[in-house]
N, C-alpha and C. Protein backbone atom coordinates (compact mmCIF):
# COMPACT_ATOMS: atom_id res chain seq x y z
N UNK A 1 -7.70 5.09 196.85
CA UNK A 1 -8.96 4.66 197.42
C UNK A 1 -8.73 3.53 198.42
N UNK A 2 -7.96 2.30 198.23
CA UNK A 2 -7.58 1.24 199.05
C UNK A 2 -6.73 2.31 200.16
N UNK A 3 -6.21 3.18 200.62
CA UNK A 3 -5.78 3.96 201.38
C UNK A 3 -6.62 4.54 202.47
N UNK A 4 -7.74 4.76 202.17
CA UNK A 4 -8.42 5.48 202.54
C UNK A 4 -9.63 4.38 202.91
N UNK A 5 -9.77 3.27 202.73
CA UNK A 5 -10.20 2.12 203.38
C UNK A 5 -9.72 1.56 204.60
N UNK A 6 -8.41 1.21 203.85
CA UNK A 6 -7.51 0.77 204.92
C UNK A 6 -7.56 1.43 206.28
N UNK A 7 -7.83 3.19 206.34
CA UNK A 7 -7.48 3.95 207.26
C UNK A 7 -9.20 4.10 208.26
N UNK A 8 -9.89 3.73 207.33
CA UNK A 8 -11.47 3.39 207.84
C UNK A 8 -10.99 2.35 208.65
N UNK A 9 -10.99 1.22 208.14
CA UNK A 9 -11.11 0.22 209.28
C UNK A 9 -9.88 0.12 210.39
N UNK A 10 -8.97 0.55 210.43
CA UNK A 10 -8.04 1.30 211.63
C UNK A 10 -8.72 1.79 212.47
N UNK A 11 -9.13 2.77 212.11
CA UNK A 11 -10.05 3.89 213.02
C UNK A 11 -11.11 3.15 213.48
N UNK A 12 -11.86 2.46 213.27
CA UNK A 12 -12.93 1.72 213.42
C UNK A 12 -12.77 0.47 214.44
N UNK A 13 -11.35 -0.60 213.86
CA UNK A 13 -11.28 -1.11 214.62
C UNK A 13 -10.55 -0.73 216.30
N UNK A 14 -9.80 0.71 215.90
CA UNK A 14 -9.40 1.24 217.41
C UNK A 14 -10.55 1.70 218.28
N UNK A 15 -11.84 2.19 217.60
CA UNK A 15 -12.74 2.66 218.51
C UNK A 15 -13.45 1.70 219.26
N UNK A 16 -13.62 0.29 218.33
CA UNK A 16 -14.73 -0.74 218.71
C UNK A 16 -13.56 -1.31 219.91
N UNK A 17 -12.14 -1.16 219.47
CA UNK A 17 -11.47 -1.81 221.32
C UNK A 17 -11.41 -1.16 222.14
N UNK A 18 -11.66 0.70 222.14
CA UNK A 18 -11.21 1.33 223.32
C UNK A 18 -12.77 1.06 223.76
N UNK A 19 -13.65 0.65 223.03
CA UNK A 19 -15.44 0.96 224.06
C UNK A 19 -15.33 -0.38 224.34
N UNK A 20 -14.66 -1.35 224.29
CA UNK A 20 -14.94 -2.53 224.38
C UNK A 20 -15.29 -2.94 225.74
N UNK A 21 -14.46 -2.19 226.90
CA UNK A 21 -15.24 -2.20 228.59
C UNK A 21 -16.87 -2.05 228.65
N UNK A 22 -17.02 -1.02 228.13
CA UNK A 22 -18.45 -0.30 227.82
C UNK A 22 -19.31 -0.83 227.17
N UNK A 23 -19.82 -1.98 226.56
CA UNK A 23 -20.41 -2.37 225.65
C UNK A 23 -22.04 -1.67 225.34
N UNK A 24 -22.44 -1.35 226.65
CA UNK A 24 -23.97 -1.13 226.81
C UNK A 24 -23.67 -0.46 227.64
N UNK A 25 -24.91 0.68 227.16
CA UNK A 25 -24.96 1.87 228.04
C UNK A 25 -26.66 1.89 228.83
N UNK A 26 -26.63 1.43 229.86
CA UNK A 26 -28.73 1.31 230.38
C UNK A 26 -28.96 2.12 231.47
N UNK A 27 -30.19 2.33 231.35
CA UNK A 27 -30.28 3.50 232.96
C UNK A 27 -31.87 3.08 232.66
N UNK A 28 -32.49 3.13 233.73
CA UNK A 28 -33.93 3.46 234.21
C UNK A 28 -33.99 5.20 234.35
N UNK A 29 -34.91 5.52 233.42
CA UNK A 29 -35.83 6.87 233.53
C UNK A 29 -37.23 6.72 233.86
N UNK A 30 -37.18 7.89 234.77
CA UNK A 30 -38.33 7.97 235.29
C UNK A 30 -39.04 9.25 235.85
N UNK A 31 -40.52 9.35 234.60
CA UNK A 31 -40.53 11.23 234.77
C UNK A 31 -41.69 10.76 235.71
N UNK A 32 -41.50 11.81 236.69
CA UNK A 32 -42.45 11.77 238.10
C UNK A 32 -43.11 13.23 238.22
N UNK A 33 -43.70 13.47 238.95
CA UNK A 33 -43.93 14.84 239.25
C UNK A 33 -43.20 15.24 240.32
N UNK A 34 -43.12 16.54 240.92
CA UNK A 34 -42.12 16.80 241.86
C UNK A 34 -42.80 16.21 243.00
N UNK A 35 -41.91 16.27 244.15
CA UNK A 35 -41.92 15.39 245.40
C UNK A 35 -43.12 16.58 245.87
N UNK A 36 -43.03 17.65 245.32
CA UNK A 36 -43.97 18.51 246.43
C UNK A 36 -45.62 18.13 246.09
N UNK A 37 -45.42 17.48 245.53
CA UNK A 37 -47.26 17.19 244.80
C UNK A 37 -47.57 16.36 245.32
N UNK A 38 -47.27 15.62 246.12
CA UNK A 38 -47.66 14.50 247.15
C UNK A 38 -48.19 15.33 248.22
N UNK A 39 -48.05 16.62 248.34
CA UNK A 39 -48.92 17.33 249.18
C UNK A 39 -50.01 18.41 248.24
N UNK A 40 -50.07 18.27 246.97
CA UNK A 40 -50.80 18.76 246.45
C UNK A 40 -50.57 20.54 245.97
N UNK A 41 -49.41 20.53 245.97
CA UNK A 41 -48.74 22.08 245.92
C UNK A 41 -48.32 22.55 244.45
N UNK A 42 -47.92 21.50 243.84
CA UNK A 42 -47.30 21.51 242.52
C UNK A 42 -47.58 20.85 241.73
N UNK A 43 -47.35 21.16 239.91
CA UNK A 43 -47.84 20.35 239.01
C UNK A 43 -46.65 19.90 237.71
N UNK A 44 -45.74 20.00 238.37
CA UNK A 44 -44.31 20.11 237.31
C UNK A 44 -43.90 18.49 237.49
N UNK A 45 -43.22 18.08 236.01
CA UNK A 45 -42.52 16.70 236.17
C UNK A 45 -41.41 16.71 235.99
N UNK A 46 -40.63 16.07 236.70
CA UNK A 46 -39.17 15.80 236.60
C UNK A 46 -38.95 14.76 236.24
N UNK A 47 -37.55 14.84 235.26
CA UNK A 47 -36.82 13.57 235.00
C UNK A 47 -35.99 12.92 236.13
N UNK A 48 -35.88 11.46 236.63
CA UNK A 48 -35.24 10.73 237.43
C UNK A 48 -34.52 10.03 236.43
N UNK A 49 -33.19 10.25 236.54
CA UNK A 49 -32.23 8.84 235.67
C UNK A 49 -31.42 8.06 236.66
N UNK A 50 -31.51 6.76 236.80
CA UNK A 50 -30.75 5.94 237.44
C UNK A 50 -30.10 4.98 236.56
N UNK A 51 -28.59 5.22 236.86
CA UNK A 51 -28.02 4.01 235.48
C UNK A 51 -27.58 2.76 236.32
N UNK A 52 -27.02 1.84 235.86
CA UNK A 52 -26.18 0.66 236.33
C UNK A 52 -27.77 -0.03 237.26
N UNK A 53 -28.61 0.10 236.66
CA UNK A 53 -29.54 -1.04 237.25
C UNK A 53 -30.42 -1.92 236.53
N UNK A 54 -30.32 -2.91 237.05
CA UNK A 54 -30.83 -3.87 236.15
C UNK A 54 -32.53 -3.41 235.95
N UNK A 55 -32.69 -4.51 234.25
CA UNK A 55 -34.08 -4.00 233.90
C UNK A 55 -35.43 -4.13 235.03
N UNK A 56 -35.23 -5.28 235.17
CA UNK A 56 -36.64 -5.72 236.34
C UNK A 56 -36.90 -4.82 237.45
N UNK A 57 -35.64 -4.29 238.02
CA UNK A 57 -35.89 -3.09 238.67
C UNK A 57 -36.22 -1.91 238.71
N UNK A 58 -36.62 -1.41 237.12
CA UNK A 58 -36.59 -0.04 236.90
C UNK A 58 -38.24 -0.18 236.92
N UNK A 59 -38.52 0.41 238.53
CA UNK A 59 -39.79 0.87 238.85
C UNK A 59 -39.61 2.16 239.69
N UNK A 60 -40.62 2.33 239.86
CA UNK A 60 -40.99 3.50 240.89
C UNK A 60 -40.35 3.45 242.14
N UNK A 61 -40.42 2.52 242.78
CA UNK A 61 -40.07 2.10 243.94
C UNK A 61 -38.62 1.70 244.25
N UNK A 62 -37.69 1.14 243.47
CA UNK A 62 -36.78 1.32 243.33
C UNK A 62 -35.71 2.68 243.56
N UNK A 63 -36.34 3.64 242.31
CA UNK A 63 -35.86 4.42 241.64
C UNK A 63 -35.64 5.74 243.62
N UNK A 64 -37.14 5.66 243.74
CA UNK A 64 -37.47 5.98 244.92
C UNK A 64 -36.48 6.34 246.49
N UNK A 65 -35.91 5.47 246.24
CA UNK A 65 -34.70 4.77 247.35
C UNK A 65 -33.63 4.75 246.90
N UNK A 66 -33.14 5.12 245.24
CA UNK A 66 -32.27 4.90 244.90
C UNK A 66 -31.68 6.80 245.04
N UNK A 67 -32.61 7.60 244.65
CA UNK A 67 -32.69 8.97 244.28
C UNK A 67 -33.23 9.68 245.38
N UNK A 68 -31.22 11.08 245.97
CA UNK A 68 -31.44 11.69 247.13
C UNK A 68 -32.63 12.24 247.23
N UNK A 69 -33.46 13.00 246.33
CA UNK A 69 -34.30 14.03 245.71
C UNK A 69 -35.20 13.38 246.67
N UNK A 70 -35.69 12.24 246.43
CA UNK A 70 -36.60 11.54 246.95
C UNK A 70 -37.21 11.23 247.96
N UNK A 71 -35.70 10.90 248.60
CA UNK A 71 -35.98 10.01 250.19
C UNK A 71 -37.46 11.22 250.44
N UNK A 72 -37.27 12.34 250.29
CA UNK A 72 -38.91 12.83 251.49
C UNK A 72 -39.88 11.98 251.39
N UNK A 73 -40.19 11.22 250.36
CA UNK A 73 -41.83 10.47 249.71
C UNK A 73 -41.55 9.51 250.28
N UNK A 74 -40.37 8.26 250.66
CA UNK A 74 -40.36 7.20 250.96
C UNK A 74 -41.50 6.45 251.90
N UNK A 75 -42.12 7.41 252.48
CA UNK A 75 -42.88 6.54 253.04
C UNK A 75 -44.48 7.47 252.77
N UNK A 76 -44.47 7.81 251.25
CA UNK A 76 -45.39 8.49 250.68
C UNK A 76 -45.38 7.47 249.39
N UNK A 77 -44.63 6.41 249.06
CA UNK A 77 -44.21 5.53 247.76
C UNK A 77 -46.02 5.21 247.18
N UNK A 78 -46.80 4.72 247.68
CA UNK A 78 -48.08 4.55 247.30
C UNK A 78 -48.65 5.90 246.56
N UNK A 79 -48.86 7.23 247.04
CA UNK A 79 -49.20 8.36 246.75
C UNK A 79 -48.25 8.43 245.44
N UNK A 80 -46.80 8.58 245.51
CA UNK A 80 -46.35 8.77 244.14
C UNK A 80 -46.19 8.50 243.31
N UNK A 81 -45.96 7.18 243.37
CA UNK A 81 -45.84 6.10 242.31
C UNK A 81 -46.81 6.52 241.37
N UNK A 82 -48.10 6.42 241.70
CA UNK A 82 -48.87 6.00 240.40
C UNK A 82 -48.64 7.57 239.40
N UNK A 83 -48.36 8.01 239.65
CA UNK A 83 -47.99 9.23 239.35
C UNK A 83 -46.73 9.50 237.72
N UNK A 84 -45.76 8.39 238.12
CA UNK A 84 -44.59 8.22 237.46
C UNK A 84 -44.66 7.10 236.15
N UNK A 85 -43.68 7.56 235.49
CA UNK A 85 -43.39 6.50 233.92
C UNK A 85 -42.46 6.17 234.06
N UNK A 86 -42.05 5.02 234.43
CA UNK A 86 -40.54 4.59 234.27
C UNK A 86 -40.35 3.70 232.77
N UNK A 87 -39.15 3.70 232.13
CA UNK A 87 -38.71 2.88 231.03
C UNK A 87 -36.83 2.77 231.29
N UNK A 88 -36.66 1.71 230.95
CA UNK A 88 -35.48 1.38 230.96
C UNK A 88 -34.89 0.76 229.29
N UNK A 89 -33.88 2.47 229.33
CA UNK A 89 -33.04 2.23 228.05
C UNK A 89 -32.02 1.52 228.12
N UNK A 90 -31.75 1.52 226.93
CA UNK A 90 -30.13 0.81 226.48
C UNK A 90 -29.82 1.00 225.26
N UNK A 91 -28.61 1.60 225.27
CA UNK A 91 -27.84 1.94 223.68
C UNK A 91 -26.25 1.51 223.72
N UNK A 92 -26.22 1.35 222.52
CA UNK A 92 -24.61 0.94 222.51
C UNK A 92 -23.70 1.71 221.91
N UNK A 93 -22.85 2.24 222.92
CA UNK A 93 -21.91 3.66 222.14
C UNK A 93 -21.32 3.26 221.08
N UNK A 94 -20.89 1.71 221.31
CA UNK A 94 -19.70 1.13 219.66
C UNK A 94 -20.63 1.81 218.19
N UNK A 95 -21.95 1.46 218.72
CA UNK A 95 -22.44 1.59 217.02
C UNK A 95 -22.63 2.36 217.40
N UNK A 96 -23.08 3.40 217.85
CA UNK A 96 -23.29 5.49 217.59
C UNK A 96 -22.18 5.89 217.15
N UNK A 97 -20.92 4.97 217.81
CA UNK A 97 -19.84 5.25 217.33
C UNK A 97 -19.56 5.22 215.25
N UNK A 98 -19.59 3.90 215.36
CA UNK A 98 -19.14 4.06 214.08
C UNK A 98 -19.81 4.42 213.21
N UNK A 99 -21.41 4.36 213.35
CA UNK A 99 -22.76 5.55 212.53
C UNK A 99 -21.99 6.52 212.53
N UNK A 100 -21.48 7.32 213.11
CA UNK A 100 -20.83 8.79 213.43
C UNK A 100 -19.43 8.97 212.33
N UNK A 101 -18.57 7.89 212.67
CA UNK A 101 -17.55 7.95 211.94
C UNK A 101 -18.04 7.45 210.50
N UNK A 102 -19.07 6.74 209.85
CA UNK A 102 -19.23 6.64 208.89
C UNK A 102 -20.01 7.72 208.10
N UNK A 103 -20.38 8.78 208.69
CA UNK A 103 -21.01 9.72 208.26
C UNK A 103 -20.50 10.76 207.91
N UNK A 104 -19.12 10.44 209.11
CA UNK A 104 -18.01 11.59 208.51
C UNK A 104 -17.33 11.25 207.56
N UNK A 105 -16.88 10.00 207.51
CA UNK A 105 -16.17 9.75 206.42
C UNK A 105 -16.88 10.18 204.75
N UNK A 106 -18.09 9.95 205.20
CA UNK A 106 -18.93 10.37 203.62
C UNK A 106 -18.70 11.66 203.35
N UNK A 107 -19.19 12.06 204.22
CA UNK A 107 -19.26 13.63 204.23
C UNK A 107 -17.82 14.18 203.78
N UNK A 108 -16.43 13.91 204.16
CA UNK A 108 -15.37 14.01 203.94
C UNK A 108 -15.15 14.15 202.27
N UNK A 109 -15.27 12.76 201.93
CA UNK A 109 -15.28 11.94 200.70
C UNK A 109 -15.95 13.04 199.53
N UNK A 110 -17.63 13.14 200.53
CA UNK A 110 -18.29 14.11 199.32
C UNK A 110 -17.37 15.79 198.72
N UNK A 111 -16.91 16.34 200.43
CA UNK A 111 -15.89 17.31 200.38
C UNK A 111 -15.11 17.53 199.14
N UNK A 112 -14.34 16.39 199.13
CA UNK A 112 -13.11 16.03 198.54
C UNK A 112 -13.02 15.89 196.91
N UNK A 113 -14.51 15.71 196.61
CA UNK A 113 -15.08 15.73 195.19
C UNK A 113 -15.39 17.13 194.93
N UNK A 114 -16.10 17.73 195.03
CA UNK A 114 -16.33 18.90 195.58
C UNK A 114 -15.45 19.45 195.21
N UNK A 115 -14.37 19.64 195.81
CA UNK A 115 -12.89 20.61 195.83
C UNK A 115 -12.56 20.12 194.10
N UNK A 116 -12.53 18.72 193.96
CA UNK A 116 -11.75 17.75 192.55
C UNK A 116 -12.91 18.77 191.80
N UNK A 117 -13.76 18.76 191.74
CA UNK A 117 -14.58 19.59 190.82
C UNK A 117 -14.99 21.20 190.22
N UNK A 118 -14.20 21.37 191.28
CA UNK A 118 -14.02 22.83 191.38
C UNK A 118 -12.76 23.53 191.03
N UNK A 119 -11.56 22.61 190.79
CA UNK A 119 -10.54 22.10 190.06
C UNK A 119 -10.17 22.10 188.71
N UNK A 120 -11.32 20.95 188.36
CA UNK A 120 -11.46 20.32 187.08
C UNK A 120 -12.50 21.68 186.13
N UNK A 121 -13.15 22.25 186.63
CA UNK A 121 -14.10 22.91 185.93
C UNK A 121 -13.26 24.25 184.91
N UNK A 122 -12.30 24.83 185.18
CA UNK A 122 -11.62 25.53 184.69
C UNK A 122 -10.84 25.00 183.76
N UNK A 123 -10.40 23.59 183.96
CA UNK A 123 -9.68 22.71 183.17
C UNK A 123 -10.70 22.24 181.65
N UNK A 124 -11.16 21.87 182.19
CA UNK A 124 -12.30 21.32 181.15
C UNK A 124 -12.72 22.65 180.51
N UNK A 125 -13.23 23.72 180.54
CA UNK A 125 -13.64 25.04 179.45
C UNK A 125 -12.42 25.51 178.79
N UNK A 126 -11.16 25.56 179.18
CA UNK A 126 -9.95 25.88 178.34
C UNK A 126 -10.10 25.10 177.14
N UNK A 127 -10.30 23.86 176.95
CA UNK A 127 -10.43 23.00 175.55
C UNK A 127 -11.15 23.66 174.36
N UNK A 128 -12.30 24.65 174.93
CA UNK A 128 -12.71 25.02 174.23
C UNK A 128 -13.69 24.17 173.53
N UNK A 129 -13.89 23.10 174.19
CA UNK A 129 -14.93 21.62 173.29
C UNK A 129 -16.53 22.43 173.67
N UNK A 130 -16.89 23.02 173.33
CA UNK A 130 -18.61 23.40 173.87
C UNK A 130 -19.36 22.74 172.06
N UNK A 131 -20.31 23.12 173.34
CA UNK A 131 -21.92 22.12 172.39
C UNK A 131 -22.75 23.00 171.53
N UNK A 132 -22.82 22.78 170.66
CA UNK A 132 -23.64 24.08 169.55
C UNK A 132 -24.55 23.11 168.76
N UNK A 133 -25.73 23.76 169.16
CA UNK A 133 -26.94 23.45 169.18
C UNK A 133 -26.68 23.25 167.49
N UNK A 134 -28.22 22.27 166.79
CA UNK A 134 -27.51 21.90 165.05
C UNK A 134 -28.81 22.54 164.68
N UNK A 135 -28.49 23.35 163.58
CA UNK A 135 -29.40 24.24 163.28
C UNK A 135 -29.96 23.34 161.59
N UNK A 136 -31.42 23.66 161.38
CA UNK A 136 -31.91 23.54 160.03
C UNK A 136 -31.36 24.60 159.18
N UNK A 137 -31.16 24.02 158.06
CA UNK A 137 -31.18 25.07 157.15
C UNK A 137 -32.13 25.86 156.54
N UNK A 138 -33.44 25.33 156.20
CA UNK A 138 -34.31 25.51 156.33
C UNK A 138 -34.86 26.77 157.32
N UNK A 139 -34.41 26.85 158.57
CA UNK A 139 -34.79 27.97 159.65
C UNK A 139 -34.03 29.36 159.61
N UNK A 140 -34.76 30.18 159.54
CA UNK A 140 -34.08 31.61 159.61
C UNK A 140 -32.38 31.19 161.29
N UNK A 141 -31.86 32.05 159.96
CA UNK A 141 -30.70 32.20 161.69
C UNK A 141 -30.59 32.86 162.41
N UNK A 142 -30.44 32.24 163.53
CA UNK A 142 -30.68 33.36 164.49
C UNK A 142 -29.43 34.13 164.89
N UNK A 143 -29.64 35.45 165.62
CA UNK A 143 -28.63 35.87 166.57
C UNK A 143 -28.01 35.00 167.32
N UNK A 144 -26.29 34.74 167.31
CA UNK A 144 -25.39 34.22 168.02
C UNK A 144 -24.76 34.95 168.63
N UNK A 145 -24.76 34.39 170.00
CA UNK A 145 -24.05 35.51 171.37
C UNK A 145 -23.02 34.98 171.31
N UNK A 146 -21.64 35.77 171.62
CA UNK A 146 -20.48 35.12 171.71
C UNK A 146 -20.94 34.26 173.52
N UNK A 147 -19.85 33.09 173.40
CA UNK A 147 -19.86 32.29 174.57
C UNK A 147 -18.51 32.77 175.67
N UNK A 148 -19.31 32.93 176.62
CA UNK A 148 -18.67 33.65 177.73
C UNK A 148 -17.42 32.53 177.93
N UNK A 149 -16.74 33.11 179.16
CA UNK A 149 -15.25 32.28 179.19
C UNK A 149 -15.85 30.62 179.99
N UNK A 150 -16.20 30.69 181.29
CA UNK A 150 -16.45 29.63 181.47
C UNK A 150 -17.45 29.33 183.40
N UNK A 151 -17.73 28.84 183.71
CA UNK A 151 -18.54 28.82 184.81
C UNK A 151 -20.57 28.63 184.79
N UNK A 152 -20.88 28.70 185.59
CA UNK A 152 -22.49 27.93 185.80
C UNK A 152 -23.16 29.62 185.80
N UNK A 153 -22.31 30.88 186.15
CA UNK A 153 -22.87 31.97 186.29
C UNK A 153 -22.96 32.45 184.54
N UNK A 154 -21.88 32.05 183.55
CA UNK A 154 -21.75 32.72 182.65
C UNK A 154 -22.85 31.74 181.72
N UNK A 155 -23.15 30.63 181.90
CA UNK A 155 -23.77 29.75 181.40
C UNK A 155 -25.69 30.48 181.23
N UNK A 156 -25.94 30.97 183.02
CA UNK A 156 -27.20 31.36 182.76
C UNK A 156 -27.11 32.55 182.64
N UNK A 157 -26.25 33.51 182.51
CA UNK A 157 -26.56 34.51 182.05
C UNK A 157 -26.51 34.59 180.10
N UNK A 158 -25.98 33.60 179.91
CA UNK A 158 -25.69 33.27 178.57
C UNK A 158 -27.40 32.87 178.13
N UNK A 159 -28.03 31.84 179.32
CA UNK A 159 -29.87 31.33 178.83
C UNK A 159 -30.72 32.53 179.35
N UNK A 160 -29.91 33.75 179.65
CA UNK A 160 -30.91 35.12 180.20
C UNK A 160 -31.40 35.66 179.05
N UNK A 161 -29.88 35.88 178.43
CA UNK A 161 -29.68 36.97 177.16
C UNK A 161 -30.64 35.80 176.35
N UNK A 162 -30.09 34.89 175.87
CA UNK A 162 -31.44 34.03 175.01
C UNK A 162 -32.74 34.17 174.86
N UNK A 163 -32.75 34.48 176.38
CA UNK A 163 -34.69 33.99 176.56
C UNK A 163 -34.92 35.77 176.12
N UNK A 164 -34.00 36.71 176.74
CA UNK A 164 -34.11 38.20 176.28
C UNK A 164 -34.53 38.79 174.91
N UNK A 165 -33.49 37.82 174.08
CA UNK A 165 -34.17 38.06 172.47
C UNK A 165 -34.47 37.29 172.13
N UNK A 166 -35.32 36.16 172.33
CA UNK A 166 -36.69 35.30 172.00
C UNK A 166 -37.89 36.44 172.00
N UNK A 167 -37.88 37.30 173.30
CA UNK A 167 -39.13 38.09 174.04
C UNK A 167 -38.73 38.96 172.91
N UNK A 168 -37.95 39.72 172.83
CA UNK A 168 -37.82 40.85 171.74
C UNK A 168 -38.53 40.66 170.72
N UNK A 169 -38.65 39.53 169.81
CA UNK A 169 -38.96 38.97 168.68
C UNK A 169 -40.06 38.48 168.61
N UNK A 170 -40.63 38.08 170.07
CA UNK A 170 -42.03 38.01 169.80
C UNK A 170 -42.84 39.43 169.67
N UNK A 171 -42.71 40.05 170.48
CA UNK A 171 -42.74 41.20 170.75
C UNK A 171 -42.79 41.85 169.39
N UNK A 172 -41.74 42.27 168.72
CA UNK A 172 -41.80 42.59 167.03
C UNK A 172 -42.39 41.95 166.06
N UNK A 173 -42.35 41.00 166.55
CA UNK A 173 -43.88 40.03 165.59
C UNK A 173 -45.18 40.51 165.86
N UNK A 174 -45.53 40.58 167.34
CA UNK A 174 -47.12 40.34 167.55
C UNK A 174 -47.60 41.89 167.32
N UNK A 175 -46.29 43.23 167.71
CA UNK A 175 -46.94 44.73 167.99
C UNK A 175 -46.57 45.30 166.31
N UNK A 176 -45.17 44.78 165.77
CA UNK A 176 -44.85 45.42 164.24
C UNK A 176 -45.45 44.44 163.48
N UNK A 177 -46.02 43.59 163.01
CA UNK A 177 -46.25 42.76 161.82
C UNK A 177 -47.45 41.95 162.27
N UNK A 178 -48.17 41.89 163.82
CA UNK A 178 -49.22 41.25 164.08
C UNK A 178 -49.22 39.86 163.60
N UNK A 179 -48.78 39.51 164.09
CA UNK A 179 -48.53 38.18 163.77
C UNK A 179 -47.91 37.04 164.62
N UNK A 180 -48.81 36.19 165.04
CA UNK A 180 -48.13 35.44 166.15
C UNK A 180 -47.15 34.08 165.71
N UNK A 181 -45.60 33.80 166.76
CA UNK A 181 -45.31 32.66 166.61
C UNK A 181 -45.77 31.56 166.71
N UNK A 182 -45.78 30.56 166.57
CA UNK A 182 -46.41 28.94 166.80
C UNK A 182 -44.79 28.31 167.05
């Protein structure tokens, strides 16, 4: 387990130095309608992304001059603008980063149990240690099914056959002898 820590924070600390140039990732978006609707032709919106600009700038007008698509409106900027939503993101790849790698690592981990358990399950029914229900003496005995070899399939087909001759027996109670269980 200390192995497999150790090899977490390796990995972790190599990713947080190779993004370390990168710290922040920002762009101004900005959904507009198309340039042709400034003449009243069209009703579709497009996404504008402009990265590497600072926040205060991420307007319309900016974006405008910044984006080839555009230049036609430039001196239509009043008409389009009001038109547009700009917001200016920012995310940081380090932590998507290591959210990511910590999710795998779980996920891994859970794997790895998983397999250990799927392992162990064959191991553990060879002993032969099973659980038998403690009966009154007092209570009629019932039919005992032999116990299958071992697994979750032989288990419910083992609570099928059960519930199978429970029904039988009511059944021969209530139609041969009229008489109901409690």
């Amino acid at each position: 387990m200390q192995s497999f820590t150790t090899l977490l924070v390796i990995v972790l600390v190599y990713y947080v130095g190779a993004v370390s140039g990168s710290d922040e990732e920002s762009r101004c978006k900005c959904v507009c309608p198309s340039p042709t609707i400034v003449n009243g032709t069209e009703t579709n919106k497009t996404v504008y992304k402009v990265t590497r600009i600072p926040s205060e700038k991420c307007k319309c007008e900016y974006v405008v001059e910044l984006v080839a698509e555009l230049h036609s409106v430039i001196d239509k900027v009043n008409e389009f603008c009001p038109r547009c939503e700009c917001k200016f993101e920012s995310r940081n790849p380090t932590t998507i980063k290591v959210v990511v790698i910590i999710i795998l690592c779980i996920l891994s981990f859970l794997l790895i149990y998983m397999l250990f358990l799927l392992c162990l399950d064959p191991l553990m029914s060879k002993k032969g240690m099973r659980y038998t229900q403690q009966q009154n003496e007092e209570d009629e005995p019932e039919r005992v099914l032999p116990q299958p070899d071992s697994g979750v399939l032989h288990r419910v087909g083992n609570q099928k056959e059960r519930w199978k001759s429970s029904v039988q027996e009511q059944r021969r109670n209530v139609y041969d002898r009229h008489a109901m269980l409690n």
